[in-house]
Protein backbone atom coordinates (compact mmCIF):
# COMPACT_ATOMS: atom_id res chain seq x y z
CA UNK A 1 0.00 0.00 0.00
CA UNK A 2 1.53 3.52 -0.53
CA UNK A 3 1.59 6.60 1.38
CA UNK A 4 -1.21 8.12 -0.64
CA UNK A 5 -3.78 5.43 -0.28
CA UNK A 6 -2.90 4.88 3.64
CA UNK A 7 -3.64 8.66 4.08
CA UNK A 8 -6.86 8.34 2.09
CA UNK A 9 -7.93 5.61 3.82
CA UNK A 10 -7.88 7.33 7.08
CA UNK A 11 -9.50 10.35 5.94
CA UNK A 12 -12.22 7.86 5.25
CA UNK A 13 -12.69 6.46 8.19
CA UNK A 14 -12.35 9.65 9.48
CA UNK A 15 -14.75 10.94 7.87
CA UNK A 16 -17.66 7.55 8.59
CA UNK A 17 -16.50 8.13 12.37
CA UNK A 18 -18.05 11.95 12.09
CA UNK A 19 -20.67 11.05 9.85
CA UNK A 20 -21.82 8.35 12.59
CA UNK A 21 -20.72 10.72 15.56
CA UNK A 22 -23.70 13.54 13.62
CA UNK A 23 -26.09 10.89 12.90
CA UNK A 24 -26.07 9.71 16.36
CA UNK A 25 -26.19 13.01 17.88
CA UNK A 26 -29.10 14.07 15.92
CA UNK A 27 -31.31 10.55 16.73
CA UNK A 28 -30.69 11.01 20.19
CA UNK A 29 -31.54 14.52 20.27
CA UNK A 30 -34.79 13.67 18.23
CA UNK A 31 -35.64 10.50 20.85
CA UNK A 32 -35.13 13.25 23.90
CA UNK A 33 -37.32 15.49 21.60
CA UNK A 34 -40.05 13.38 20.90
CA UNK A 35 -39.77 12.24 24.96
CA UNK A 36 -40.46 15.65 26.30
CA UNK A 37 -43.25 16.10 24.10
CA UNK A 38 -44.52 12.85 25.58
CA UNK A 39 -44.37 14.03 28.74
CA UNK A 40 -45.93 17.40 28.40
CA UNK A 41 -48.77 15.81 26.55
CA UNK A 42 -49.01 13.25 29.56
CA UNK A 43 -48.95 16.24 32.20
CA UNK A 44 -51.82 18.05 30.58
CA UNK A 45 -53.60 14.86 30.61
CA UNK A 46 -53.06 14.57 33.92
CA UNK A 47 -54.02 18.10 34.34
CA UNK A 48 -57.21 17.96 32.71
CA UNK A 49 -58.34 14.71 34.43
CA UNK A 50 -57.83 16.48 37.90
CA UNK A 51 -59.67 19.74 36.70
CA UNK A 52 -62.53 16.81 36.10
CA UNK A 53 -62.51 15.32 39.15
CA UNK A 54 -62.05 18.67 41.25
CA UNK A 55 -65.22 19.87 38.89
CA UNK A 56 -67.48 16.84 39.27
CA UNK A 57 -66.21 17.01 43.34
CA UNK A 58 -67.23 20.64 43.91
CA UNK A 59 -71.24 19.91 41.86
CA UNK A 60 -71.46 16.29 43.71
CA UNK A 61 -71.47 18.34 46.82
């Protein structure tokens, strides 16, 4: 193998490393994305079931 294709080959891997390094950055910034949004959507369920139950409470009695 010469010098030349030695070099290239590391500035290919080099460059599949980053290429996996941004991928994998930007999945697991869309998974803690997506998450979040999962929660919030589960908190305002929660929200609006106790409004409910505090409403139904307050004309029960």
């Amino acid at each position: 193998m010469t010098d030349q294709t030695s070099i290239l080959l590391v500035v290919l891997l080099a460059a599949v490393v980053a290429a996996l390094f941004v991928y994998n950055r930007r999945q697991k910034q869309r998974f803690e994305d997506e998450r979040a949004e999962r929660r919030r959507k589960l908190e305002q369920i929660k929200a609006d079931a106790r409004r409910k139950q505090q409403a139904s409470e307050t004309d029960g009695t």
